[in-house]
Protein backbone atom coordinates (compact mmCIF):
# COMPACT_ATOMS: atom_id res chain seq x y z
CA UNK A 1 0.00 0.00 0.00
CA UNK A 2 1.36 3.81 -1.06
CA UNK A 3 0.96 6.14 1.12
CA UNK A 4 0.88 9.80 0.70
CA UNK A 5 2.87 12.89 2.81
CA UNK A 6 0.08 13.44 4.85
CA UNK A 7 -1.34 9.31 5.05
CA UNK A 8 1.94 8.36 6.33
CA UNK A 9 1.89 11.53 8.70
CA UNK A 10 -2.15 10.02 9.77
CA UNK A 11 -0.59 6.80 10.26
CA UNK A 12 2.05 7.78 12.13
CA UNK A 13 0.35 9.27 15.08
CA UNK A 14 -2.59 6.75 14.84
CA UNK A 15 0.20 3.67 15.60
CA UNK A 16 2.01 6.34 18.60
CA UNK A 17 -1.37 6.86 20.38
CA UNK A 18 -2.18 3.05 19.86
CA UNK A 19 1.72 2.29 21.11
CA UNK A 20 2.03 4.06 24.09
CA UNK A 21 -0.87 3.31 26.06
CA UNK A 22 0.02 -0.25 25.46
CA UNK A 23 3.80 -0.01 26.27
CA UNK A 24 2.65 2.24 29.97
CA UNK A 25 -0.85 -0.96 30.28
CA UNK A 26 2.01 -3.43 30.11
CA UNK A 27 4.25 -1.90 32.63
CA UNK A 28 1.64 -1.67 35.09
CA UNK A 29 0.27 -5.13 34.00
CA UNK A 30 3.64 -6.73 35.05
CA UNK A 31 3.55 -4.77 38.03
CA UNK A 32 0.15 -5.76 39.09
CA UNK A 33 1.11 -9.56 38.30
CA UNK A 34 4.01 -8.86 40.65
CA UNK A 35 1.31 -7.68 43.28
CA UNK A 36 -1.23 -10.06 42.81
CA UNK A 37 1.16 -12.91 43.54
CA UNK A 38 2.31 -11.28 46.89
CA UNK A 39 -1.12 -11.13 47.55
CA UNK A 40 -2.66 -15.05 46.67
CA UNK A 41 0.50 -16.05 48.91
CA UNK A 42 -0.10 -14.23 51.77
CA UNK A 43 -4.20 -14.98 52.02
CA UNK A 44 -3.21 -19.09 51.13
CA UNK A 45 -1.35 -18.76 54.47
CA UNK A 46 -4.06 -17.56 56.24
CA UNK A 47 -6.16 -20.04 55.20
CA UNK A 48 -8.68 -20.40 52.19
CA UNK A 49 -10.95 -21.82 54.97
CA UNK A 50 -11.99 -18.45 56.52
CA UNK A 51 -14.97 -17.16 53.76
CA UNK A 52 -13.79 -13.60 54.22
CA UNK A 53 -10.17 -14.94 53.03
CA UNK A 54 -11.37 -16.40 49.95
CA UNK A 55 -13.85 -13.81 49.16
CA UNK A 56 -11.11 -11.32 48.79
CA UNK A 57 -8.98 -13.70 47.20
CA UNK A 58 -12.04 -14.30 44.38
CA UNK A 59 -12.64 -10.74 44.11
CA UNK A 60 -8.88 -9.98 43.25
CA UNK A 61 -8.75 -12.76 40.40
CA UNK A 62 -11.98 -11.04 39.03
CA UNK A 63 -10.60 -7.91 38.93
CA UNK A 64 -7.40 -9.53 37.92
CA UNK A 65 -9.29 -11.16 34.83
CA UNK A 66 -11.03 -8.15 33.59
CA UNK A 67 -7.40 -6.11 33.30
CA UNK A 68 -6.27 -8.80 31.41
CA UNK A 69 -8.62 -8.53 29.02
CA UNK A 70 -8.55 -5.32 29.14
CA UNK A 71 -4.76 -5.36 28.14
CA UNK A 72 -5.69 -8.19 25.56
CA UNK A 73 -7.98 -6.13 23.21
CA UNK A 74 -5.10 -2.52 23.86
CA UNK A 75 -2.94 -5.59 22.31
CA UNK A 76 -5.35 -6.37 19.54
CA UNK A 77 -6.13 -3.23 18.38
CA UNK A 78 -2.22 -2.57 17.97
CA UNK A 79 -1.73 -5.87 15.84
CA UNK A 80 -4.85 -5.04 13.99
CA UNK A 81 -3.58 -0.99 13.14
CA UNK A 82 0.14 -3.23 12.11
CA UNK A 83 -2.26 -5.67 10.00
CA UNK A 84 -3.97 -2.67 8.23
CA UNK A 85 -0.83 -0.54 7.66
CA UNK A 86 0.28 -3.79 6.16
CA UNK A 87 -2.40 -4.32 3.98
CA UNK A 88 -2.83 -4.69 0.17
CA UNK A 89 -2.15 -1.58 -1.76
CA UNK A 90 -5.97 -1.85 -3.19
CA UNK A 91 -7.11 -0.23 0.03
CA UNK A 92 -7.32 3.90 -0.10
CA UNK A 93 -6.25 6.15 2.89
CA UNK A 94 -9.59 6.61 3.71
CA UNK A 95 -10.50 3.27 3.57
CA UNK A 96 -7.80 1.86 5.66
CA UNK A 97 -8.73 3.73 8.57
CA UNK A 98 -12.06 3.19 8.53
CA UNK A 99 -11.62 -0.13 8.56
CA UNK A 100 -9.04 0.92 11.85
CA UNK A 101 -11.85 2.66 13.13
CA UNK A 102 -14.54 0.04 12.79
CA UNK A 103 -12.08 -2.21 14.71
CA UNK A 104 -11.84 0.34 17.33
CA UNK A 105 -15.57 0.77 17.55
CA UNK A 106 -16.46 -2.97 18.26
CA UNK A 107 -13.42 -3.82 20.73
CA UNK A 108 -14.75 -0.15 22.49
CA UNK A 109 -18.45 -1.57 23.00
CA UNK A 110 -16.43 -4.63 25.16
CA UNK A 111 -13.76 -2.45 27.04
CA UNK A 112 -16.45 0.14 28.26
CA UNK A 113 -18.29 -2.82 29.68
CA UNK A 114 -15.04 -3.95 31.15
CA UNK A 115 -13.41 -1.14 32.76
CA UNK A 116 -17.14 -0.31 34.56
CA UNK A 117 -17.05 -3.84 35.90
CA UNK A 118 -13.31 -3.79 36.77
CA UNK A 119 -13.83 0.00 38.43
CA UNK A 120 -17.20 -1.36 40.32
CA UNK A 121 -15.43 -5.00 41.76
CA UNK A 122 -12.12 -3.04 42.71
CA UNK A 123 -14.03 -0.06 44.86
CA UNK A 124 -16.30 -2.63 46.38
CA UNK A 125 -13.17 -4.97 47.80
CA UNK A 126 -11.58 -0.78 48.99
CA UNK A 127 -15.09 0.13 50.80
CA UNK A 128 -15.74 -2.99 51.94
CA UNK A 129 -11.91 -3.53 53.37
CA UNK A 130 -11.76 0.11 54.58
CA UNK A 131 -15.15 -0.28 56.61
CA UNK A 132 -13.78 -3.54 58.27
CA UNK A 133 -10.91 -1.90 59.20
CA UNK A 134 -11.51 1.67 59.70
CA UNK A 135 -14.97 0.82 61.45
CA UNK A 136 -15.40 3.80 63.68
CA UNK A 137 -13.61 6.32 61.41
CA UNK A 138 -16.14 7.01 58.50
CA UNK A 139 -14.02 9.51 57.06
CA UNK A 140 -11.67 6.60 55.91
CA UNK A 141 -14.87 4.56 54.55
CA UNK A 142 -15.94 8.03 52.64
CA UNK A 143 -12.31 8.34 50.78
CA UNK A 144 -13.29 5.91 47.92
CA UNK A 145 -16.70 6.30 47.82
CA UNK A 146 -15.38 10.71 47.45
CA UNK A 147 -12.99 9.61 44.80
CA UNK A 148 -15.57 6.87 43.02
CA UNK A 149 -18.18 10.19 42.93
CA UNK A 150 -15.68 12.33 41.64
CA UNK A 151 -14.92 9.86 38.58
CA UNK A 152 -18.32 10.36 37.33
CA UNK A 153 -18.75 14.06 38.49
CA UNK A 154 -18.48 14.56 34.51
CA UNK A 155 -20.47 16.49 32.66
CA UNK A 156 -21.76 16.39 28.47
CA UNK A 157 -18.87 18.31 27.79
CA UNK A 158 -16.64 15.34 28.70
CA UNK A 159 -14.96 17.27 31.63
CA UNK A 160 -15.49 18.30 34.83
CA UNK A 161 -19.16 20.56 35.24
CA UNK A 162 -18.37 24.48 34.97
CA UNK A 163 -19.55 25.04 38.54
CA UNK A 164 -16.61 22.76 39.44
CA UNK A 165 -14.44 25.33 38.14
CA UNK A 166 -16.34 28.02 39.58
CA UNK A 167 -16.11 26.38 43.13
CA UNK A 168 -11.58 26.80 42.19
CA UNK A 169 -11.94 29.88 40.90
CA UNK A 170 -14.01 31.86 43.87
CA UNK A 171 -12.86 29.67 47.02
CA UNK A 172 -17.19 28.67 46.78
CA UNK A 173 -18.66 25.40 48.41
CA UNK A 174 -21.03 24.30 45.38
CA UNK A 175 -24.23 22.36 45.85
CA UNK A 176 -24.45 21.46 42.61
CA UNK A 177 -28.37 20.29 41.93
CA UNK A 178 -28.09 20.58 37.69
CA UNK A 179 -29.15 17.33 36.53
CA UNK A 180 -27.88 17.01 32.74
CA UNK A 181 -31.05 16.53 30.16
CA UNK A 182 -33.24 18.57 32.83
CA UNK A 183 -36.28 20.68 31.99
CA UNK A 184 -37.55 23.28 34.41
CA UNK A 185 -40.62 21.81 34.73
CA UNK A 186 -41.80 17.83 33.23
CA UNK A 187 -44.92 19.22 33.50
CA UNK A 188 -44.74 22.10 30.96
CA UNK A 189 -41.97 20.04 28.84
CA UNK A 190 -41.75 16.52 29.70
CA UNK A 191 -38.72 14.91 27.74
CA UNK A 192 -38.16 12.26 30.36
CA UNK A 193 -37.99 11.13 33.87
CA UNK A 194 -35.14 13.13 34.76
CA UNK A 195 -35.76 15.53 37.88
CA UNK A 196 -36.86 18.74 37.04
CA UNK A 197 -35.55 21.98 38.46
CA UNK A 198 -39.22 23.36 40.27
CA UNK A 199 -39.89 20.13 42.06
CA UNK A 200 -36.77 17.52 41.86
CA UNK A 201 -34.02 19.44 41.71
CA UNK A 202 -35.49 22.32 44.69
CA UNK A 203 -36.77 19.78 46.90
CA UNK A 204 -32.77 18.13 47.22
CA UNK A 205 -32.22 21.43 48.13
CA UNK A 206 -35.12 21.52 50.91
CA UNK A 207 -33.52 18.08 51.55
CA UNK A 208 -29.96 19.33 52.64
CA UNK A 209 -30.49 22.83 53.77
CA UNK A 210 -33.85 22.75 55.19
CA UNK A 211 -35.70 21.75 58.75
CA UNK A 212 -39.11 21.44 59.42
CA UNK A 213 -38.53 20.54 63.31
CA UNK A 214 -41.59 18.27 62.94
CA UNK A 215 -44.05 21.06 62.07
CA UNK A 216 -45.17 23.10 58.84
CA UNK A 217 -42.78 25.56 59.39
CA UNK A 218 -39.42 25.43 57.45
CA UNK A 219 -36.06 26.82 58.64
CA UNK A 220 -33.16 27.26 56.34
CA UNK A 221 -29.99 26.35 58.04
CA UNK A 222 -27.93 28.76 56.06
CA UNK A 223 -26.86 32.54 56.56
CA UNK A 224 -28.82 34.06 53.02
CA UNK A 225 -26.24 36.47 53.04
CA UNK A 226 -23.78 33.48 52.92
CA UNK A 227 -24.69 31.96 49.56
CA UNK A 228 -25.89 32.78 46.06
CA UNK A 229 -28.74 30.81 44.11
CA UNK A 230 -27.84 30.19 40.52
CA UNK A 231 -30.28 28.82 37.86
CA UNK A 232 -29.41 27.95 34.09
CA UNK A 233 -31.80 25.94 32.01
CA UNK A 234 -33.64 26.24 29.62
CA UNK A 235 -31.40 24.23 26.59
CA UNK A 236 -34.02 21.48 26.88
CA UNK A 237 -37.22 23.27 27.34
CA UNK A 238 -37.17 24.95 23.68
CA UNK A 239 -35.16 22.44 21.83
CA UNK A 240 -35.66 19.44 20.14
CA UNK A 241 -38.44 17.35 21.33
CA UNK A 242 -40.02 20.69 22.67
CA UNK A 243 -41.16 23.78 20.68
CA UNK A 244 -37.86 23.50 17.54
CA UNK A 245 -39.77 20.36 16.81
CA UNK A 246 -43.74 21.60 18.50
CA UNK A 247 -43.55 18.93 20.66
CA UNK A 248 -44.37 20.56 23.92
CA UNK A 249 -47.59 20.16 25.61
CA UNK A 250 -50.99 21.27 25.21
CA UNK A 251 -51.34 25.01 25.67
CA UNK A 252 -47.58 25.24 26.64
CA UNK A 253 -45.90 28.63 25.78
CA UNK A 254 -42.97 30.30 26.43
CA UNK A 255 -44.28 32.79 28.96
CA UNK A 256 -45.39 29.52 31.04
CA UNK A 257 -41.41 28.57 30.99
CA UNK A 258 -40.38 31.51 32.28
CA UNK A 259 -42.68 31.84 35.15
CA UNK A 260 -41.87 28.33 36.22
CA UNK A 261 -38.11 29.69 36.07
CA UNK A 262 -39.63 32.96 38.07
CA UNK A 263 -41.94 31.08 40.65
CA UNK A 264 -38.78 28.46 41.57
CA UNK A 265 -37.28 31.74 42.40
CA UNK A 266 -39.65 33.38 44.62
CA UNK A 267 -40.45 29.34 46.27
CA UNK A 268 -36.76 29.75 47.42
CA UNK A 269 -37.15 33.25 48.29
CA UNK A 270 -39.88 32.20 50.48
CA UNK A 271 -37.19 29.34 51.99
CA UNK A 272 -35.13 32.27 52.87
CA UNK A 273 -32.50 32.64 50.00
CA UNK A 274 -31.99 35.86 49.34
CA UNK A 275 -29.53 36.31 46.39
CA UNK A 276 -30.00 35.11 43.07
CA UNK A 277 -28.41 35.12 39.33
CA UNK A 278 -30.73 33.71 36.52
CA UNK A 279 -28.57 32.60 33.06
CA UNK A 280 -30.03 33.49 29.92
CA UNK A 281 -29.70 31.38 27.46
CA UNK A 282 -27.03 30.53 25.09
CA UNK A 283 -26.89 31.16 21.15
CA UNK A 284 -27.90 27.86 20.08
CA UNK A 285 -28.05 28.45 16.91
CA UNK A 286 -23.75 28.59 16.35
CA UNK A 287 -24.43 25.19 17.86
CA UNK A 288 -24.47 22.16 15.26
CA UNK A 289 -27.56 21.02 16.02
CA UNK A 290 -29.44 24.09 15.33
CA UNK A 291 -27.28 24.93 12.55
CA UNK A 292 -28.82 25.73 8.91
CA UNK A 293 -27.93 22.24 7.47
CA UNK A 294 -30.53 19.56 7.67
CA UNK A 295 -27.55 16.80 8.13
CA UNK A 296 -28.75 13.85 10.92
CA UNK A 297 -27.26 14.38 13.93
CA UNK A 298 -26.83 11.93 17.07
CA UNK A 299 -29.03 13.97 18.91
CA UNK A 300 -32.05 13.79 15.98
CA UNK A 301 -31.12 11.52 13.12
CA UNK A 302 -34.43 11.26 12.13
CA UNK A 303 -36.92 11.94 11.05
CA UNK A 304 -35.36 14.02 8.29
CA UNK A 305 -35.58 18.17 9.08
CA UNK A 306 -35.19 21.58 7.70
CA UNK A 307 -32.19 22.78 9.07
CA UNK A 308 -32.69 26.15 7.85
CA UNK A 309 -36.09 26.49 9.73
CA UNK A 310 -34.95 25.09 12.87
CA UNK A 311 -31.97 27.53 12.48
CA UNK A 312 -34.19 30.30 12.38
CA UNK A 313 -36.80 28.75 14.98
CA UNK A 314 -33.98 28.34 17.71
CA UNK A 315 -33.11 32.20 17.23
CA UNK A 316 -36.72 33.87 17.64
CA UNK A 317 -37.42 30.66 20.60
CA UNK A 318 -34.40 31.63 22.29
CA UNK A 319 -34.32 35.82 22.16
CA UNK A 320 -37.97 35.29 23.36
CA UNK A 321 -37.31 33.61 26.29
CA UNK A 322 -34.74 36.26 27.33
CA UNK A 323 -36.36 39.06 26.77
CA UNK A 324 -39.21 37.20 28.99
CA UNK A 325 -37.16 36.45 31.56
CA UNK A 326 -35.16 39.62 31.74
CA UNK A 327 -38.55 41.67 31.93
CA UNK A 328 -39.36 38.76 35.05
CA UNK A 329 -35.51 39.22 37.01
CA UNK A 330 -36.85 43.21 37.12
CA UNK A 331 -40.02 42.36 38.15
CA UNK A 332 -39.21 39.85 41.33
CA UNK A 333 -36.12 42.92 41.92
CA UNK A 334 -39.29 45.05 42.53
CA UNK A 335 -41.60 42.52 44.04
CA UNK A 336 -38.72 41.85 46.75
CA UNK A 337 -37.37 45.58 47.31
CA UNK A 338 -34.73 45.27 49.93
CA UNK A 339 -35.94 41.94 50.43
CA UNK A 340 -33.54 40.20 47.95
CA UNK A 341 -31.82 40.23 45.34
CA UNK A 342 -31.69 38.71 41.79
CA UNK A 343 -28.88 39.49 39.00
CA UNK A 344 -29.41 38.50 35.46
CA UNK A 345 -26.37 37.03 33.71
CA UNK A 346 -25.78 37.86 29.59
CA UNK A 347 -24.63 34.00 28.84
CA UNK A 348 -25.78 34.70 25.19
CA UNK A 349 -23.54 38.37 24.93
CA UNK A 350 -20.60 35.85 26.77
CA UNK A 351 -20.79 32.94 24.15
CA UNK A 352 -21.15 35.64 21.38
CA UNK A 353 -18.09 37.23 22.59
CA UNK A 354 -15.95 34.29 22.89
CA UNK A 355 -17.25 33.18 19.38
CA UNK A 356 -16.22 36.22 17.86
CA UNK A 357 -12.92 36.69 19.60
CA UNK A 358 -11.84 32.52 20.07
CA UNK A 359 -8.04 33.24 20.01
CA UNK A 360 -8.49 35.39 23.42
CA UNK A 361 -10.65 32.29 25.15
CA UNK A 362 -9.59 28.66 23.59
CA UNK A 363 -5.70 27.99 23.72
CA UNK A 364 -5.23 24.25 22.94
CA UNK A 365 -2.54 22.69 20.48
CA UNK A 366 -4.53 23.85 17.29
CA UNK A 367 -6.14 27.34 16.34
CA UNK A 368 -9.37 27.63 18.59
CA UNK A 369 -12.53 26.27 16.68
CA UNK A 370 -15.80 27.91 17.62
CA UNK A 371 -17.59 26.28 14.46
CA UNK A 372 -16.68 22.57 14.62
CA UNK A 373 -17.01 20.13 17.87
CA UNK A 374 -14.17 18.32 19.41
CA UNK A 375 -16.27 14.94 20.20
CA UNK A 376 -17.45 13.16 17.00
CA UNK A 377 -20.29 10.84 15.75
CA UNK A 378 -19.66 9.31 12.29
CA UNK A 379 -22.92 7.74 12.12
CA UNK A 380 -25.73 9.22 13.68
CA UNK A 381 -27.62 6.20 13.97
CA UNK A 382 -25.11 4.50 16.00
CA UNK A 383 -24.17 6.32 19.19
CA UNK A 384 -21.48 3.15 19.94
CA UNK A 385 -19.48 4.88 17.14
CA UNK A 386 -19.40 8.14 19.15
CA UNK A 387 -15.45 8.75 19.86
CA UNK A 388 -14.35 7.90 17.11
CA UNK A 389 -12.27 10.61 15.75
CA UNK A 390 -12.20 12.52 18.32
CA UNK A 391 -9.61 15.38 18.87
CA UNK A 392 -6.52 14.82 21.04
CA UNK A 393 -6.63 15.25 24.50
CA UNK A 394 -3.93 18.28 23.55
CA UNK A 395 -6.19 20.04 21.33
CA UNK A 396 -9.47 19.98 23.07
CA UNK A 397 -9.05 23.27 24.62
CA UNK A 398 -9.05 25.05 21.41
CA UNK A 399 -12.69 23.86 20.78
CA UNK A 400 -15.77 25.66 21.91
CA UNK A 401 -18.07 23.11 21.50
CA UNK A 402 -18.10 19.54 23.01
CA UNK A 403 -20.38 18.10 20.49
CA UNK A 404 -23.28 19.07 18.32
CA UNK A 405 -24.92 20.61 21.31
CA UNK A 406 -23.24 21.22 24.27
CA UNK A 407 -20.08 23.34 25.60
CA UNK A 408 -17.06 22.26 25.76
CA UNK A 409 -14.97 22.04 29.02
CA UNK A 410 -12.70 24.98 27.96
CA UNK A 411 -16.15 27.22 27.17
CA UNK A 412 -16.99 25.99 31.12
CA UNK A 413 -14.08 27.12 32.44
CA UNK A 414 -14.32 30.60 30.49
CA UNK A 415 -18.17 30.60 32.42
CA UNK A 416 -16.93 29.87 35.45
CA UNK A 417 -14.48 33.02 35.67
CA UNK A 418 -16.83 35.10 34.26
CA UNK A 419 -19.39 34.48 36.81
CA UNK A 420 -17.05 34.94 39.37
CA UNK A 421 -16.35 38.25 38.30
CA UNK A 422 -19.77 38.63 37.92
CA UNK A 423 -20.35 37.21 41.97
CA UNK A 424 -17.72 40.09 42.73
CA UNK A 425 -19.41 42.49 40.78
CA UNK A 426 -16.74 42.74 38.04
CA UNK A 427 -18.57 41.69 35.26
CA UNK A 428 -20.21 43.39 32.28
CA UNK A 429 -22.32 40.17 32.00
């Protein structure tokens, strides 16, 4: 097979990212082999007899057998990228590494299954060991289960959740309640069962921060003057599924969204929160799901649409609901007088700004990319394919979007120090 310049240059770093995670998997393969033989020794002279003994000892060959198959298929899919690159020279570029990528595809549907498995057996054995030994210090049981959280603390973007960031950035404790694929209210837009912010979402807050000592009356167990309340949704509530597509309910408009944004407010006004910053929304239509092309997309491949309408659609949908619920933040300021206070946050001017000045926001290995998504989906009727050709963990930073719909971690990061300035009173936001 001939390549070309720039196929050898493609093949080149495909067979270095496929090497080295193999070469560092086998290192700590050999060391874990190493380990695990210490460890059968030492429980056979305890004795197999005692059940606890040879639980632990079964658990560590499970979790044994899933790494090595784990390290089997990083193995395959390096012999199968040296089978390719040896191939026949009747197969194109292109059609060589699809082929590499179809082979990645299927072994990734296995190792996802695997690594879950091998992450959920391993943190058992640590809890389960830590709580036998560590009995009366709970702090010590809480370690792993802090760190097994923390792994999945993720959010669409593929990173860590912007108020993550925010929480570095300002010093803050977050309560984070945002539930990803969350509506304000399943009653106005029901697109599953996920929790919705005016009933799920505020009563974990009620939950954690509120007493009712046994009677009607509620308490809040915070200083208001110590915390701010921040709500941003409203992504789901116009989008697809909703009013892009008219799928929201009977008699469902946009002024019923925004009071049920409005009336969360003034529920936890009446908790005793006292400050407040609503997000606008952001300009989903430089997103490339509500682009002008009617492409399929993982998040609607089908039926087929008119991109150019639902371009349009998303731009009138989403201005509306701002200018709704700016008029609303003015009206609770006056409802409340001195009696709280509730900041509205320009997310739309913010995105707009960092699309039309990326260089000064995105600073990855590559020029930033405000019109292209770092996480890809080759076929949109196949979400097992999603990953595959991703950008490099190097170059991620220079992309504003995650995928066709959401941020990317960079963007949350940029949020995140913007409303901090905007917490200190910095911000132009």
């Amino acid at each position: 097979m001939a390549l070309d310049e720039a196929g050898m240059h493609r093949a080149g770093l495909a067979f270095l990212y496929r090497i080295v995670p193999v070469l560092v998997a086998t290192v700590l393969y050999g060391i874990y082999v190493a380990i695990l033989s210490v460890a059968t020794r030492g429980l056979w002279h305890r004795g197999l007899r005692n059940p606890y003994n040879a639980l632990i000892l079964g658990v560590l060959y499970l979790v044994f057998c899933l790494s090595s198959a784990l390290w089997a298929l990083e193995v395959a899919q390096l012999i199968g990228l040296v089978d390719l690159l040896l191939s026949p020279g009747t197969l194109t570029t292109d059609a060589l590494f699809n082929r590499f990528y179809d082979l990645i595809a299927r072994e990734t549907r296995v190792t996802g299954i695997l690594f879950q498995s091998q992450m959920v057996a391993g943190d058992i054995l640590v809890i389960w060991r830590a709580s036998a030994i560590w009995h009366d210090q709970r702090i010590v049981v809480l370690l792993p289960l802090f760190w097994w959280t923390l792994m999945i603390d993720t959010a669409a973007d593929g990173g860590f959740q912007w108020p993550f960031y925010l929480g570095l950035y300002g010093n803050y404790t977050i309560w984070n309640y945002a539930v990803g694929g969350a509506v304000c209210s399943n009653k106005l837009t029901p697109l599953s069962d996920i929790p919705d912010v005016s009933s799920g979402q505020q009563a974990w807050f009620v939950q954690d921060h509120v007493v009712r000592n046994g009677t009607s009356h509620q308490k809040l167990l915070l200083d208001p003057a110590s915390f701010i309340v921040i709500i941003f949704v409203g992504t789901n509530d116009v989008g697809v599924n909703s009013f892009v597509t008219n799928d929201q309910g009977t008699n469902v408009s946009l002024p019923n969204v925004a009071d049920c944004q409005l009336d969360t407010l003034r529920q936890l006004h009446a908790l005793g929160a006292r400050q407040f910053i609503v997000n606008s929304l952001v300009p989903l239509q430089l997103t490339r799901l509500y682009s002008d092309s009617s492409d399929p997309t993982i998040y609607y491949p089908s039926p087929p649409h008119n991109g150019t309408v639902w371009h349009r659609t998303i731009f009138n949908l989403v201005h509306s609901l701002n200018r709704i619920l700016r008029d609303g933040v003015r009206t609770l300021d006056t409802e409340w007088g001195g009696g709280g206070s509730v900041q509205w946050f320009d997310t739309y001017g913010f995105f707009e700004e960092m699309y039309n000045h990326p260089a000064r926001y995105f600073n990855g290995s590559v020029p930033a990319n405000v019109t292209g998504q770092c996480h890809q989906c080759p076929d949109p009727d196949d979400w097992r394919q999603c990953g595959i050709g991703d950008c490099t963990p190097d170059e991620r930073d220079s992309y504003m979007w995650w995928d066709e719909l959401h941020p990317s971690e960079q963007t949350g990061r940029n949020l995140a120090a913007e409303m901090h300035r905007k917490i200190e009173g910095k911000s132009k936001y």
